[in-house]
N, C-alpha and C. Protein backbone atom coordinates (compact mmCIF):
# COMPACT_ATOMS: atom_id res chain seq x y z
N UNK A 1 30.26 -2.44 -4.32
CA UNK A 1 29.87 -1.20 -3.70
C UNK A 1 29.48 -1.48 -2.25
N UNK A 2 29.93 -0.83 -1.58
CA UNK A 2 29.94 -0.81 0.23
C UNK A 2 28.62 0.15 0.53
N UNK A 3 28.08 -0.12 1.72
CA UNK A 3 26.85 0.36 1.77
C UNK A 3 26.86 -0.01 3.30
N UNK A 4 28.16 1.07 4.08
CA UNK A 4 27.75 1.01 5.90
C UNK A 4 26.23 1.75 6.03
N UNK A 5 25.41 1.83 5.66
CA UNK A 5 24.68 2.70 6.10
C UNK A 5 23.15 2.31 6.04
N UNK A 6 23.20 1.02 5.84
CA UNK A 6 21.90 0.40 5.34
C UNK A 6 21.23 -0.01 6.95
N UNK A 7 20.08 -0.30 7.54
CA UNK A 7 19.33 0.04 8.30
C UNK A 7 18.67 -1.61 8.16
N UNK A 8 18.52 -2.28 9.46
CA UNK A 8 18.90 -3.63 9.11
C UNK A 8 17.42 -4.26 10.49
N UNK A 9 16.73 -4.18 10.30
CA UNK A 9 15.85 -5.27 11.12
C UNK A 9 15.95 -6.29 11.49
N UNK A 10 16.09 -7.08 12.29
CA UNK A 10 15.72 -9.03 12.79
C UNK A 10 14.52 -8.53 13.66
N UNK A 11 13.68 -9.92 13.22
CA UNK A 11 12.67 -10.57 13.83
C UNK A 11 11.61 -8.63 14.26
N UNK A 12 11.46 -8.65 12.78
CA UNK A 12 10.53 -7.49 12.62
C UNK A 12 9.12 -8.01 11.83
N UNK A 13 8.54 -7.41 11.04
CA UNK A 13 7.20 -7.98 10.40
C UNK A 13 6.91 -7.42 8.85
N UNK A 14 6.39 -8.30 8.62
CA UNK A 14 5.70 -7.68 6.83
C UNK A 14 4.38 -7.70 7.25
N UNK A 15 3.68 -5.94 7.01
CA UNK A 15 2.53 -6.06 7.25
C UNK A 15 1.60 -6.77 8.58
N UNK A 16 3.05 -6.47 9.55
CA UNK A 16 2.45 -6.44 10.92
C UNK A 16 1.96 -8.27 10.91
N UNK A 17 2.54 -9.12 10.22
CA UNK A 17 2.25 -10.47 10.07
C UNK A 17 3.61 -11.81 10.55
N UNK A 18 3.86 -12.04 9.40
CA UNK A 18 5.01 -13.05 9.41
C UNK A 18 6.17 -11.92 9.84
N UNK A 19 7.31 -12.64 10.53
CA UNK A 19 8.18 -12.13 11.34
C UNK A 19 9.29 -12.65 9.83
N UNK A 20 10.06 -10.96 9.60
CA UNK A 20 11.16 -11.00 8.38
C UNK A 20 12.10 -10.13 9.48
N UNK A 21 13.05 -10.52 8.33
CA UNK A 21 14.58 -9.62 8.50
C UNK A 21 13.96 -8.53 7.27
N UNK A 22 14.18 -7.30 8.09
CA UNK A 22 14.03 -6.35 6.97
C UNK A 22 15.30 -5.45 6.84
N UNK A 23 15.86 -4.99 5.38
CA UNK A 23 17.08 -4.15 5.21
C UNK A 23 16.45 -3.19 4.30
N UNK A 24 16.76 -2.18 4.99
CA UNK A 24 16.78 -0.69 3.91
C UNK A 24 18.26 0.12 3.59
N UNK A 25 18.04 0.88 2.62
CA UNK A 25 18.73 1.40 2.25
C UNK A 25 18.59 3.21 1.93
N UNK A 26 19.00 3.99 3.00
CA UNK A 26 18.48 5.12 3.08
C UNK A 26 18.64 6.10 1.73
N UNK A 27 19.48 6.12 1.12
CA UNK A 27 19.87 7.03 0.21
C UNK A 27 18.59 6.34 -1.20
N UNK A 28 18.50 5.41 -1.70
CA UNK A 28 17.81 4.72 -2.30
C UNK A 28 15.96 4.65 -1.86
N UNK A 29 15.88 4.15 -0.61
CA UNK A 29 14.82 4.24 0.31
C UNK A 29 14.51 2.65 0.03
N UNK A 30 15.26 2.13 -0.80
CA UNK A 30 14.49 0.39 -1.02
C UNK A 30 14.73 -0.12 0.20
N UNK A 31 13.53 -1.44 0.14
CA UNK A 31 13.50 -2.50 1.04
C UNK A 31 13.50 -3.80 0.93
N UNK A 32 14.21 -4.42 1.05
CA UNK A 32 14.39 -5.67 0.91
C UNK A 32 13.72 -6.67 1.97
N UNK A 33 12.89 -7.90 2.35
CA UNK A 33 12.73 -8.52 3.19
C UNK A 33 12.92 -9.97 2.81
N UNK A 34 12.61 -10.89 4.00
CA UNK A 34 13.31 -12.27 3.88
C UNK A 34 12.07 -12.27 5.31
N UNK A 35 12.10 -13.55 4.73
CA UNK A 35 11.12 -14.48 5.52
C UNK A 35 11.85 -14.83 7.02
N UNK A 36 11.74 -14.62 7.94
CA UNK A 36 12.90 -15.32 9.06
C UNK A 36 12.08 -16.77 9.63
N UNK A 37 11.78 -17.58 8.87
CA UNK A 37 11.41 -19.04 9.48
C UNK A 37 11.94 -19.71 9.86
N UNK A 38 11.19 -19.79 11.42
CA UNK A 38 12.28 -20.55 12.85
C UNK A 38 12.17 -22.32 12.28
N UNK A 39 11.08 -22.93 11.82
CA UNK A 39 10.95 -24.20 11.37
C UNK A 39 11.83 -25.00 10.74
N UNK A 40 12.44 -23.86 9.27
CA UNK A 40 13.44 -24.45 8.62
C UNK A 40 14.80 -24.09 8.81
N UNK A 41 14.90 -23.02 9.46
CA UNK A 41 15.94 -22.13 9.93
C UNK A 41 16.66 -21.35 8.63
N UNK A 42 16.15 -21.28 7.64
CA UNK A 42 16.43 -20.71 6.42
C UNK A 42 15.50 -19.35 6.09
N UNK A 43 15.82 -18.69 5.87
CA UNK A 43 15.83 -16.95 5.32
C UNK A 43 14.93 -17.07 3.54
N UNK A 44 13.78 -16.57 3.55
CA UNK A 44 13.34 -16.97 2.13
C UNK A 44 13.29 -15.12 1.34
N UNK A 45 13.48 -14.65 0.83
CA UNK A 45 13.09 -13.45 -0.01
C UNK A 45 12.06 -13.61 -0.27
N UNK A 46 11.22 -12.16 0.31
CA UNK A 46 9.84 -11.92 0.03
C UNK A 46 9.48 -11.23 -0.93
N UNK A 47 10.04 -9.77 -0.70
CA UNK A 47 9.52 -8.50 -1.76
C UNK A 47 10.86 -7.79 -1.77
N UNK A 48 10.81 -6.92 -2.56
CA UNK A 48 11.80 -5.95 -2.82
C UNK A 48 10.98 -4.27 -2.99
N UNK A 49 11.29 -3.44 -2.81
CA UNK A 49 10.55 -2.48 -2.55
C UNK A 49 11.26 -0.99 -2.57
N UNK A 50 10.62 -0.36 -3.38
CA UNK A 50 11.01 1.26 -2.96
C UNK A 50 9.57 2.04 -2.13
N UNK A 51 9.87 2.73 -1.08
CA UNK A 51 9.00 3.04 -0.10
C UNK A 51 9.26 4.70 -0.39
N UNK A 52 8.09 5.39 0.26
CA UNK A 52 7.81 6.50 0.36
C UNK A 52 9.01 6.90 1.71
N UNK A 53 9.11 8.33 1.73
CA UNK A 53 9.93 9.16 2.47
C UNK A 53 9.36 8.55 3.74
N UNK A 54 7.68 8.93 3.80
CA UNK A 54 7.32 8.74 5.41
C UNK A 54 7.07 7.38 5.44
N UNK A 55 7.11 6.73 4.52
CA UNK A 55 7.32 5.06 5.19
C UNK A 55 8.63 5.02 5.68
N UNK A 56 9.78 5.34 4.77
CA UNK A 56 10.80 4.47 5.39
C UNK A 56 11.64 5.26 6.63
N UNK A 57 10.91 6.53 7.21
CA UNK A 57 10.77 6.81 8.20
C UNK A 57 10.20 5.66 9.68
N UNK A 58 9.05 5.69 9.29
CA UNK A 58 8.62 4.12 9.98
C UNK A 58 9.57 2.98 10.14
N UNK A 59 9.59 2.54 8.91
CA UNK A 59 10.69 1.89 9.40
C UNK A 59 12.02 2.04 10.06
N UNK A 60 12.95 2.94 10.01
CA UNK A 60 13.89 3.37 10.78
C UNK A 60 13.22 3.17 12.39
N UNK A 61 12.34 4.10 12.62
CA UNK A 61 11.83 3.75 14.02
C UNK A 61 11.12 3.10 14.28
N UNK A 62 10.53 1.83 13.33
CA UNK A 62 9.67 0.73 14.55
C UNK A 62 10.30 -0.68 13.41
N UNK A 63 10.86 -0.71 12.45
CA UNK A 63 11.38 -1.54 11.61
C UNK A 63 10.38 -2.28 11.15
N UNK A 64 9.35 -2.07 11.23
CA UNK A 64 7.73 -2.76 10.37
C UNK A 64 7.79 -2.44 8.55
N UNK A 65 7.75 -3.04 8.15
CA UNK A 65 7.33 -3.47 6.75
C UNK A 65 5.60 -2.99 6.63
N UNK A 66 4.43 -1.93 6.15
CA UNK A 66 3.28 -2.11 5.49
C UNK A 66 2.44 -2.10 6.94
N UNK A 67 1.12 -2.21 6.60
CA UNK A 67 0.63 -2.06 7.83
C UNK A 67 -0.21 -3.22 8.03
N UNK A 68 -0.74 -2.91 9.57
CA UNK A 68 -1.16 -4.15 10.05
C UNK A 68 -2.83 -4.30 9.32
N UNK A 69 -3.32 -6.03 9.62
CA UNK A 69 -4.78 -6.05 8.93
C UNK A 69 -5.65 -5.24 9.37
N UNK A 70 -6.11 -4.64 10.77
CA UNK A 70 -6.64 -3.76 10.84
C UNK A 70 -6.80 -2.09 9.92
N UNK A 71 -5.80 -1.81 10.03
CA UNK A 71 -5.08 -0.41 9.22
C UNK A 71 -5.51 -0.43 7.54
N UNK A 72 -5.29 -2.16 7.36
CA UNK A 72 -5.12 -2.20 5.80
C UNK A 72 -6.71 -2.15 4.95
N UNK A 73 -7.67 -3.02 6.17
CA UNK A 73 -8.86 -3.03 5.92
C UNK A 73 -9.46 -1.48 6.06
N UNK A 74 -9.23 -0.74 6.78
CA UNK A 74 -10.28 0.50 6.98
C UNK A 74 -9.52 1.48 6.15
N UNK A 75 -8.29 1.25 5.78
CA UNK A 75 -7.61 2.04 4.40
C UNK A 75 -8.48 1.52 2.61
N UNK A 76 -8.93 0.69 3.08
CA UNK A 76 -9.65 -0.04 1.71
C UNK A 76 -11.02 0.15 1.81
N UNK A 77 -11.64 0.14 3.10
CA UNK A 77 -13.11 0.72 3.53
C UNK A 77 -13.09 1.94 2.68
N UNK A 78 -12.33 2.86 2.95
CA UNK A 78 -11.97 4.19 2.58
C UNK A 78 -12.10 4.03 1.40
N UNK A 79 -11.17 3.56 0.52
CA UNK A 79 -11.17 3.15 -0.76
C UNK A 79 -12.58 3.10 -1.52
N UNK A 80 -13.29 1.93 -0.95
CA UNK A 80 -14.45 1.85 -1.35
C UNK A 80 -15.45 2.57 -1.11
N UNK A 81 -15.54 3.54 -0.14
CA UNK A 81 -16.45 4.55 -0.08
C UNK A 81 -16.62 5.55 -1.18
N UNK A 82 -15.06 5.92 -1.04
CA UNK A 82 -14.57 6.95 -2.19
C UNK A 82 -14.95 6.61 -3.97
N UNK A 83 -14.89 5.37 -4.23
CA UNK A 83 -15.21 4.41 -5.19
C UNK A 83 -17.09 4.45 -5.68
N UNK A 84 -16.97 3.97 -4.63
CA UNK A 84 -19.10 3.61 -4.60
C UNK A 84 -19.83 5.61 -4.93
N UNK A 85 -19.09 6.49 -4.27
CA UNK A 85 -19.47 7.39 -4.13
C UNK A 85 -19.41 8.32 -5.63
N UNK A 86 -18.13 7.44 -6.74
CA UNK A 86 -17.63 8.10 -7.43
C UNK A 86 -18.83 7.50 -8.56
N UNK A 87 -19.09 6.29 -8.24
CA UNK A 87 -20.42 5.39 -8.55
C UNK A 87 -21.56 6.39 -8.88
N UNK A 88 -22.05 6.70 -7.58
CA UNK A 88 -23.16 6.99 -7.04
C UNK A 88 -23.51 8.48 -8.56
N UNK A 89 -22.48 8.93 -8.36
CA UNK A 89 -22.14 10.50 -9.13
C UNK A 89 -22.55 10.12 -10.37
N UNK A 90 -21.92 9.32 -11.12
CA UNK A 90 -21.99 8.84 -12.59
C UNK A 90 -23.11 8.24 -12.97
N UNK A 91 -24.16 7.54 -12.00
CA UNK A 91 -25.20 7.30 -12.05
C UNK A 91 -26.43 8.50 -12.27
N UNK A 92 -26.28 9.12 -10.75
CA UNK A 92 -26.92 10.14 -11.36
C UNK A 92 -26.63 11.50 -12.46
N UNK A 93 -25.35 11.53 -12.77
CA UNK A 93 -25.08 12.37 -14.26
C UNK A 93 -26.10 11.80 -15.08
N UNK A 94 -25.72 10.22 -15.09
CA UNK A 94 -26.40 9.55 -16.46
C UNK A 94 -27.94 9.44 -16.35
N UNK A 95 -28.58 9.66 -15.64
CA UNK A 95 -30.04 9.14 -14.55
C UNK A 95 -30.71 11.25 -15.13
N UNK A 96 -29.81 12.20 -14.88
CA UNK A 96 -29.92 13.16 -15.45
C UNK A 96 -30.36 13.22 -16.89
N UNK A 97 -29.25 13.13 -17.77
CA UNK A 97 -29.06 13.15 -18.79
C UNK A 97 -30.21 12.54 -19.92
N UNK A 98 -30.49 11.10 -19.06
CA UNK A 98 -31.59 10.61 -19.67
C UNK A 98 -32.64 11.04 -19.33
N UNK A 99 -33.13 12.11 -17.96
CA UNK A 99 -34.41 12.35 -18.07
C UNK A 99 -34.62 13.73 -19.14
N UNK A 100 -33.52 14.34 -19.79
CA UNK A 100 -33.50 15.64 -20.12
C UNK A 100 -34.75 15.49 -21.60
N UNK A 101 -35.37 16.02 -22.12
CA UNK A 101 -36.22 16.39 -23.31
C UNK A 101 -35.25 15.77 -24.46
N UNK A 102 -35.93 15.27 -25.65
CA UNK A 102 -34.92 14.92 -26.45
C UNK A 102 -34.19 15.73 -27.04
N UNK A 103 -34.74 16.85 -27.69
CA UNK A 103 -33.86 18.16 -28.42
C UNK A 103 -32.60 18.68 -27.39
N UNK A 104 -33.19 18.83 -25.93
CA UNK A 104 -31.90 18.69 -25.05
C UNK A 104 -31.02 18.16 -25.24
N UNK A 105 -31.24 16.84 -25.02
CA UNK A 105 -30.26 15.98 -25.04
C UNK A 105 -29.33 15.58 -26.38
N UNK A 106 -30.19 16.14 -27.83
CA UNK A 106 -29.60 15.95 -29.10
C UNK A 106 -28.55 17.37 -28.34
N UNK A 107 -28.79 18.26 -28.17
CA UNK A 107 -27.82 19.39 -28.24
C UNK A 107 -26.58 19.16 -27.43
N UNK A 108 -26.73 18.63 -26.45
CA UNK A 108 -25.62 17.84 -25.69
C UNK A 108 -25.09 16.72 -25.82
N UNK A 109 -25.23 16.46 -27.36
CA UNK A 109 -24.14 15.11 -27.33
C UNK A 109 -22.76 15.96 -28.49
């Protein structure tokens, strides 16, 4: 199967890091990458990948693979806020629950 239409990177990045050859495939949206190491002069396979619409948008126009460590850390900050917060909630449900009267609390289980 022929595939003119695949969307082809050199000396682009995974995650804004190590420098890959990246190939997509628009109809599909997968991504394929390869290591491009100048040392050994050999091509290694990294990941294989199906990407979101507005990722592989990105890639078409800047040919980047994932985002950089900055981006990735304050996307996970996020994460954990959202997390701790979901914490915070379930604590006090339960912090509730146990201060309620006992006949209360028999009626609510």
């Amino acid at each position: 199967m022929r595939k003119p239409n695949l969307v082809i990177r050199e000396h682009e990045t995974f995650n804004k890091q190590e420098f890959t050859i990246n190939i997509g495939d628009p109809e599909s949206r997968g991504i394929i990458a390869f290591e491009n190491n100048q040392l050994y002069d050999k091509y290694h396979f990294i990941i294989s990948s199906l990407i979101s619409r507005e990722s592989f948008k990105y890639f078409v126009q800047m040919g980047n693979i994932g985002l950089n460590p900055e981006e990735r850390a304050s996307e996970i900050n996020e994460l954990q806020k959202i997390l701790s917060q979901m914490q915070r909630e379930r604590v006090n449900a339960r912090a509730f629950y146990n201060s309620l009267p006992e006949d209360a609390s028999i009626g609510n289980k």
